[in-house]
PDB file of N, CA and C in Angstrom:
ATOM      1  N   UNK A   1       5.609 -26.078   9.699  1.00  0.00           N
ATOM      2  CA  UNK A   1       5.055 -24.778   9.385  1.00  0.00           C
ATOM      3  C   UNK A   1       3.572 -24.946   9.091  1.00  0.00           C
ATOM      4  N   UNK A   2       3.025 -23.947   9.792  1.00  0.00           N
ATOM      5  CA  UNK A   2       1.333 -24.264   9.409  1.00  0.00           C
ATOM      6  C   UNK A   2       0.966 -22.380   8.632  1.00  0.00           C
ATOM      7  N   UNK A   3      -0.158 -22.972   7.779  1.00  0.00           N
ATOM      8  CA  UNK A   3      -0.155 -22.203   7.012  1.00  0.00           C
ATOM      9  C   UNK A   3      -2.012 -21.152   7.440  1.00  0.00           C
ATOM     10  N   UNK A   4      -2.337 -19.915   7.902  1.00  0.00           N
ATOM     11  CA  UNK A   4      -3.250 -19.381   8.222  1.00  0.00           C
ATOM     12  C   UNK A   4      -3.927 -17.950   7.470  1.00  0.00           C
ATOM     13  N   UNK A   5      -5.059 -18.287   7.631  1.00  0.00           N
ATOM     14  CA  UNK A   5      -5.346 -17.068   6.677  1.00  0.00           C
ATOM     15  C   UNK A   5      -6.317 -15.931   8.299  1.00  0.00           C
ATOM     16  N   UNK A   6      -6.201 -14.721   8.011  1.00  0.00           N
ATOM     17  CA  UNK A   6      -6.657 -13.834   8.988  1.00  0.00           C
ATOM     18  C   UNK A   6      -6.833 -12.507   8.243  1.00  0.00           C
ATOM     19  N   UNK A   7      -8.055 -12.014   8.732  1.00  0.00           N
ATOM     20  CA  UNK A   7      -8.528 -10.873   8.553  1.00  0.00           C
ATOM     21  C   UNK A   7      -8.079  -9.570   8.981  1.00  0.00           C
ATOM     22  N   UNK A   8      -7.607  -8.465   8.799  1.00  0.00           N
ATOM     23  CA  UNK A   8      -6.681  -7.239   9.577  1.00  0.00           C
ATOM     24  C   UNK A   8      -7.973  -6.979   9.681  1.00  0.00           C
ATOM     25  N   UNK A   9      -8.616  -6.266  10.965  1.00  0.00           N
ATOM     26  CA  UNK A   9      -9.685  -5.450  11.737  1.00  0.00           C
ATOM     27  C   UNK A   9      -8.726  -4.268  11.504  1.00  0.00           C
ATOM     28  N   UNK A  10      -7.841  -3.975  11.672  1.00  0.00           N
ATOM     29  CA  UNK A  10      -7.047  -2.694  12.620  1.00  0.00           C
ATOM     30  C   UNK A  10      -5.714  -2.480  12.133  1.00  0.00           C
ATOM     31  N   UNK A  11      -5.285  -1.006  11.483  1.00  0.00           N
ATOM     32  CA  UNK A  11      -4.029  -0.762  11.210  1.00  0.00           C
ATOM     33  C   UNK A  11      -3.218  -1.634  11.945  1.00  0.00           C
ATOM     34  N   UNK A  12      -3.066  -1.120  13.366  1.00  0.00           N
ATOM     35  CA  UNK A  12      -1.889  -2.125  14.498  1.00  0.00           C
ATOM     36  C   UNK A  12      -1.440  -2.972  14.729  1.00  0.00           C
ATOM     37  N   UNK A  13      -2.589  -4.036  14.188  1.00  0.00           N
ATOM     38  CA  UNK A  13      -2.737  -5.417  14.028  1.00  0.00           C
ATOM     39  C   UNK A  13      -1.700  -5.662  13.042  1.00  0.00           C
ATOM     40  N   UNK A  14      -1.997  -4.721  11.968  1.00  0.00           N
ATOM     41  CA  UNK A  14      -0.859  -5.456  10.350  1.00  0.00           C
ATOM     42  C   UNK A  14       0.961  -4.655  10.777  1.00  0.00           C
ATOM     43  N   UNK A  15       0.900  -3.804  11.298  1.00  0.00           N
ATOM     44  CA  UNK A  15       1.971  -3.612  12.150  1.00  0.00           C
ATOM     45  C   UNK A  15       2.951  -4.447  12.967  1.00  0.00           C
ATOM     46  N   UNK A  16       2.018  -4.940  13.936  1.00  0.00           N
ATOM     47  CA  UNK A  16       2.568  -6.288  14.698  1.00  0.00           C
ATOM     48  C   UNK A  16       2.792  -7.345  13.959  1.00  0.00           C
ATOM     49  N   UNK A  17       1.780  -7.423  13.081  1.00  0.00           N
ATOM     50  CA  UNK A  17       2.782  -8.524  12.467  1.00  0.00           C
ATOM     51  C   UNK A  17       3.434  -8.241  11.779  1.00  0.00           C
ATOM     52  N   UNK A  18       4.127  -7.234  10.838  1.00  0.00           N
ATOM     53  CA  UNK A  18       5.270  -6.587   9.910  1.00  0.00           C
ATOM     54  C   UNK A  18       6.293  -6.788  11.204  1.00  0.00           C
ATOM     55  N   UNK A  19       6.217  -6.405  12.300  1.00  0.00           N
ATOM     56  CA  UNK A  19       6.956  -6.427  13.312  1.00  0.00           C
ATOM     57  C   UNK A  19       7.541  -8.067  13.881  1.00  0.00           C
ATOM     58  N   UNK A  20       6.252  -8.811  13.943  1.00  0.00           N
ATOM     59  CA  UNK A  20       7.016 -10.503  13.782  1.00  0.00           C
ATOM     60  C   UNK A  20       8.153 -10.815  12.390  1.00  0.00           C
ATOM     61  N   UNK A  21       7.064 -10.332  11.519  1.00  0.00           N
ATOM     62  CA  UNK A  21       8.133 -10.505  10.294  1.00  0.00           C
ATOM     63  C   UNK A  21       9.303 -10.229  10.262  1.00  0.00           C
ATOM     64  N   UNK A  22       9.905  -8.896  11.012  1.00  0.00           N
ATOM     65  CA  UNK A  22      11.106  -8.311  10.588  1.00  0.00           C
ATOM     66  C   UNK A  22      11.971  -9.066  11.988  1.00  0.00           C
ATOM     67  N   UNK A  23      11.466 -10.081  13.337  1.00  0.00           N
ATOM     68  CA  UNK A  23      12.289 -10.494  13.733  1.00  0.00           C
ATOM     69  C   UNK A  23      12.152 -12.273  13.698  1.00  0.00           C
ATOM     70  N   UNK A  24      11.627 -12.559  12.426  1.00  0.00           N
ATOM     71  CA  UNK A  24      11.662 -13.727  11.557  1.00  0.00           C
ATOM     72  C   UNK A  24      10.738 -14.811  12.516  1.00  0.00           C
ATOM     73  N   UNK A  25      10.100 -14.444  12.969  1.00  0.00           N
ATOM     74  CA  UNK A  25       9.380 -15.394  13.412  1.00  0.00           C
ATOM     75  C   UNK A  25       7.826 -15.676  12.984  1.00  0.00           C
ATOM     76  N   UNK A  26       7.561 -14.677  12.051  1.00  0.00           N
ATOM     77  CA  UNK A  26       6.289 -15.183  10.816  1.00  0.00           C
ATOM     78  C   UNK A  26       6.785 -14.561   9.216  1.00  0.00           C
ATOM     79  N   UNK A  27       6.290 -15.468   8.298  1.00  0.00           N
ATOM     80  CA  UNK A  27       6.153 -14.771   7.147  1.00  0.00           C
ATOM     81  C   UNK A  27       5.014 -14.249   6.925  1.00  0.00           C
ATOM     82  N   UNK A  28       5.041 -13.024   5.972  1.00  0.00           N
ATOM     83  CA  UNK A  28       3.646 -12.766   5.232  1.00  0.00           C
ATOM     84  C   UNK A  28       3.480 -12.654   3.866  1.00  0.00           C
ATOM     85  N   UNK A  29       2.446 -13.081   3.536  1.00  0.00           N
ATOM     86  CA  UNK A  29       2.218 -13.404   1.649  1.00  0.00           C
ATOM     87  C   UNK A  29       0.972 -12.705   1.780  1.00  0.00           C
ATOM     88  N   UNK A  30       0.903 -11.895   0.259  1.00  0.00           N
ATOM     89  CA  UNK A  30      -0.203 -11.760  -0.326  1.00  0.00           C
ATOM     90  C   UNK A  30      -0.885 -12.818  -1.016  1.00  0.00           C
ATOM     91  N   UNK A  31      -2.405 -12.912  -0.531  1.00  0.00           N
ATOM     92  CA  UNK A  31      -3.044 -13.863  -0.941  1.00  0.00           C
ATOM     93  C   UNK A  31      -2.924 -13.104  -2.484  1.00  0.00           C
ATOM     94  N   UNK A  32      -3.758 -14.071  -3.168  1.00  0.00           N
ATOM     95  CA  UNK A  32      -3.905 -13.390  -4.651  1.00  0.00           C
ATOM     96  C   UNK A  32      -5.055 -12.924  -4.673  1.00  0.00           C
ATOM     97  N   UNK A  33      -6.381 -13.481  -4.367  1.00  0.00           N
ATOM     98  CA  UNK A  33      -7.589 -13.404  -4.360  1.00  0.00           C
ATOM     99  C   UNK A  33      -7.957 -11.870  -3.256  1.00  0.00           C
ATOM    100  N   UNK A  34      -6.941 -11.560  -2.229  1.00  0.00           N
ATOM    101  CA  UNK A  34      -7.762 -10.548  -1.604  1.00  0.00           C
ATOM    102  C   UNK A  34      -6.665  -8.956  -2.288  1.00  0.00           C
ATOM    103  N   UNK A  35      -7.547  -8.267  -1.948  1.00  0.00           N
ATOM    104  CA  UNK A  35      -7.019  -6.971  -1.882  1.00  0.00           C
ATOM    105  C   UNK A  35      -6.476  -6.185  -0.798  1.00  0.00           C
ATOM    106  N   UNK A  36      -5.719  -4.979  -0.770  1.00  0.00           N
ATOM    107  CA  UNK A  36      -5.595  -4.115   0.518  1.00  0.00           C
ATOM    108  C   UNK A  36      -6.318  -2.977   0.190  1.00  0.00           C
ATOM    109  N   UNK A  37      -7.381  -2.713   1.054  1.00  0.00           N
ATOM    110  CA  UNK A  37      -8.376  -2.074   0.860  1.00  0.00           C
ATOM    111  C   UNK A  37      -8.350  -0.315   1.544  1.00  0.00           C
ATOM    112  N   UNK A  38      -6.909  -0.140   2.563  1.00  0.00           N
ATOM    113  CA  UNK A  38      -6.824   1.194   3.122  1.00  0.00           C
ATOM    114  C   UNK A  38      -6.917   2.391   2.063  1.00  0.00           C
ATOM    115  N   UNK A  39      -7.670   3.216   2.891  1.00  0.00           N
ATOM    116  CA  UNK A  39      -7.826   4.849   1.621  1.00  0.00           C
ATOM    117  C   UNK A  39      -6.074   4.768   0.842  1.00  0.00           C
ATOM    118  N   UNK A  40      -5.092   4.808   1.327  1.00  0.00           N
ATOM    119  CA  UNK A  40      -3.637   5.643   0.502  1.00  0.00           C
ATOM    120  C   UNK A  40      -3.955   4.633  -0.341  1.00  0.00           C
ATOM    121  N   UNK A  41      -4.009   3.609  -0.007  1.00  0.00           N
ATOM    122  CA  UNK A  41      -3.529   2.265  -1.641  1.00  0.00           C
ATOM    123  C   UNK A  41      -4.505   2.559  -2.500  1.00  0.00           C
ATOM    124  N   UNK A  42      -6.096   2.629  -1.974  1.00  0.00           N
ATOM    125  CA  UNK A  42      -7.183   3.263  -3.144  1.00  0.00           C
ATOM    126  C   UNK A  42      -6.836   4.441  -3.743  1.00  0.00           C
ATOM    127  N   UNK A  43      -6.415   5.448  -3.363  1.00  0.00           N
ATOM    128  CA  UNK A  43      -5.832   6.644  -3.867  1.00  0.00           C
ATOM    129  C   UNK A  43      -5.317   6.759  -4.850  1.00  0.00           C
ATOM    130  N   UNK A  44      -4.043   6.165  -4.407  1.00  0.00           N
ATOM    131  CA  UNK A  44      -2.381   6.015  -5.417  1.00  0.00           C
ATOM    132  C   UNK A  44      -2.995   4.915  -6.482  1.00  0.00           C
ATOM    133  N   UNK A  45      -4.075   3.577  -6.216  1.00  0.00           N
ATOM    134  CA  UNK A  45      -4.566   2.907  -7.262  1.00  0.00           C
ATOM    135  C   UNK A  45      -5.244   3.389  -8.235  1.00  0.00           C
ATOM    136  N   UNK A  46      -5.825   4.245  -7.987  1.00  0.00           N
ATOM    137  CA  UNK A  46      -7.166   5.101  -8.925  1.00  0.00           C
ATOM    138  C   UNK A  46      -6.827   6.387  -9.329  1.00  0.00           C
ATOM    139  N   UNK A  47      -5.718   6.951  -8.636  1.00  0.00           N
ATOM    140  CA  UNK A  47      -5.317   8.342  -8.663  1.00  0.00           C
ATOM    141  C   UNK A  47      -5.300   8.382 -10.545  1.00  0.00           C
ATOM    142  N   UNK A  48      -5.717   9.794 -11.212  1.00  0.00           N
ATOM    143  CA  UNK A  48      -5.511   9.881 -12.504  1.00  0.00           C
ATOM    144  C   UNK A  48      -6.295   9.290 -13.548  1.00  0.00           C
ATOM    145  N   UNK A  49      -7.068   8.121 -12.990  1.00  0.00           N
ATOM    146  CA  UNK A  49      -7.810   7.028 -14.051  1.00  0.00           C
ATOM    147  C   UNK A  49      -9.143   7.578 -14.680  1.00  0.00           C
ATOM    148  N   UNK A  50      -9.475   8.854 -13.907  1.00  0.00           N
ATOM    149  CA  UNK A  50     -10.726   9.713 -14.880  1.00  0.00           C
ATOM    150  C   UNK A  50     -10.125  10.662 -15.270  1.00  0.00           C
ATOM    151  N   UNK A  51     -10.935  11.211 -15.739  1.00  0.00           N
ATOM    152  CA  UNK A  51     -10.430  12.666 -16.425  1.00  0.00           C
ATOM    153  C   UNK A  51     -11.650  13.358 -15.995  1.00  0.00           C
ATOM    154  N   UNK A  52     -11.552  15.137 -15.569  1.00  0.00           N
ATOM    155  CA  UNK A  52     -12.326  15.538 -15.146  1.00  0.00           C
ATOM    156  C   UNK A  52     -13.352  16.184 -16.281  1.00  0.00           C
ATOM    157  N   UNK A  53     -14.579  16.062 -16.131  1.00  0.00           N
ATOM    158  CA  UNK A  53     -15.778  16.225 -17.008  1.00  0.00           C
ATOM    159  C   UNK A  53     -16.765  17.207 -16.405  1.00  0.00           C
ATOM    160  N   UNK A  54     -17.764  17.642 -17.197  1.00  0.00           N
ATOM    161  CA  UNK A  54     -18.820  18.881 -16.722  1.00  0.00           C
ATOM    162  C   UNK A  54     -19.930  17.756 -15.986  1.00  0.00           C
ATOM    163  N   UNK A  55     -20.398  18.064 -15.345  1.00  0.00           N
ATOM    164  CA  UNK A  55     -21.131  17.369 -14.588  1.00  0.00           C
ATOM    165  C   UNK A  55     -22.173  17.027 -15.642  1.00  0.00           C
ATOM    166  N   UNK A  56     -22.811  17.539 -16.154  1.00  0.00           N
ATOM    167  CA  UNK A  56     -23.867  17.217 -17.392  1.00  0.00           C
ATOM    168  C   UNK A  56     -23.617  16.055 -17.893  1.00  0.00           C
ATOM    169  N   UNK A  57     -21.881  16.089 -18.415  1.00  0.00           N
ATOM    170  CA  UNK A  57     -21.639  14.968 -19.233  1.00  0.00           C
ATOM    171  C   UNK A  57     -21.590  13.486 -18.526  1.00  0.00           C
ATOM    172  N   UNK A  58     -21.633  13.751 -17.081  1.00  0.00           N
ATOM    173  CA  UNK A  58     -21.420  12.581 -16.137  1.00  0.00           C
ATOM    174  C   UNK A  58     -22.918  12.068 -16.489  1.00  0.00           C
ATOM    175  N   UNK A  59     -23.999  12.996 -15.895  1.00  0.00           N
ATOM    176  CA  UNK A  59     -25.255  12.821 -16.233  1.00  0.00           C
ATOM    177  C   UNK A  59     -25.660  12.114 -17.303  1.00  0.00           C
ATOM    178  N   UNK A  60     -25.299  12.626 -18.223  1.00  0.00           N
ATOM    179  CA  UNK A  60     -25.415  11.995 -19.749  1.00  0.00           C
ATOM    180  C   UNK A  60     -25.486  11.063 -19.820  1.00  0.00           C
ATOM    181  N   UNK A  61     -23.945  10.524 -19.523  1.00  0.00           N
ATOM    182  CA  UNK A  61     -23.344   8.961 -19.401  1.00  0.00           C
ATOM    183  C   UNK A  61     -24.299   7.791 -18.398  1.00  0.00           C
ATOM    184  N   UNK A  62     -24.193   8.644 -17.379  1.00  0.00           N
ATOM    185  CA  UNK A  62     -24.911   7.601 -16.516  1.00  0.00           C
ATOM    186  C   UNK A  62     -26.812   7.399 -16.722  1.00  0.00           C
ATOM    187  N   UNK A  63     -27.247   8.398 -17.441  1.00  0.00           N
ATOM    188  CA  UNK A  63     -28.504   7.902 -18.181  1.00  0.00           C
ATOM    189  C   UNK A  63     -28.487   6.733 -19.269  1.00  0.00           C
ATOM    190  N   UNK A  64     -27.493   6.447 -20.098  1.00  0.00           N
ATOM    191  CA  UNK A  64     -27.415   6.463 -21.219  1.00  0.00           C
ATOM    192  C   UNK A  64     -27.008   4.328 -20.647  1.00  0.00           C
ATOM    193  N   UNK A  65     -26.058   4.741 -19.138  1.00  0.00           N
ATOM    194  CA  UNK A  65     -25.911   3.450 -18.934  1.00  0.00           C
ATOM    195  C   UNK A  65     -27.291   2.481 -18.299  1.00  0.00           C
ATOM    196  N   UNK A  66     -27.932   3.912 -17.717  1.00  0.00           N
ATOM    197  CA  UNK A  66     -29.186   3.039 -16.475  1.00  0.00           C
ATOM    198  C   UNK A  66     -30.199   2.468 -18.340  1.00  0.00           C
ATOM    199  N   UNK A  67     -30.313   3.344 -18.945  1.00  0.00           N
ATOM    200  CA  UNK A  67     -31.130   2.790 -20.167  1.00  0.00           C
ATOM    201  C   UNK A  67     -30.964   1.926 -20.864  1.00  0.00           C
ATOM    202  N   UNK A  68     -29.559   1.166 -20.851  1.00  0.00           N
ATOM    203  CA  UNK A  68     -29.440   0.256 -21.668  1.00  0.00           C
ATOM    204  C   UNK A  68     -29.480  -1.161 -20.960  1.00  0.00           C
ATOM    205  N   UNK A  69     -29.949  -1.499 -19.950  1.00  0.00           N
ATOM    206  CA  UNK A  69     -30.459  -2.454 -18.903  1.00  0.00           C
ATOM    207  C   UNK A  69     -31.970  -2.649 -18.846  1.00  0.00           C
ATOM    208  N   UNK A  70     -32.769  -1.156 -19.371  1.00  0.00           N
ATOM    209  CA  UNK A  70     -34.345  -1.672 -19.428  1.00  0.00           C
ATOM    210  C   UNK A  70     -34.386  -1.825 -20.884  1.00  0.00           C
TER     211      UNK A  70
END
């Protein structure tokens, strides 16, 4: 067994191979170090994690962060 690491360019690509997988002729592992980076997984990952604010107060915040760096 040899062991390879590869980059998905292309939905289809990770398809075909889910498709080797399911007639056992590759495995697939999540590395630990990378992520899956498609919009649904960012979504469902982040979905809920702000809370919605007045735009001012975004403003606020993000002055308050650029100022504490100079």
């Amino acid at each position: 067994m040899r062991t390879i690491t590869l980059d998905i360019l292309n939905d289809r690509a990770l398809d075909l191979l889910k498709d080797l997988e399911l007639l056992k002729v590759i495995r697939l592992r999540r590395d630990s170090n990378t992520q899956d980076v498609s919009g649904n997984d960012l979504i469902l990952k982040y979905k809920g994690s702000m809370q919605k604010q007045p735009i001012s107060e975004v403003d606020e915040q993000l002055n308050i962060i650029r100022n504490e760096w100079e």
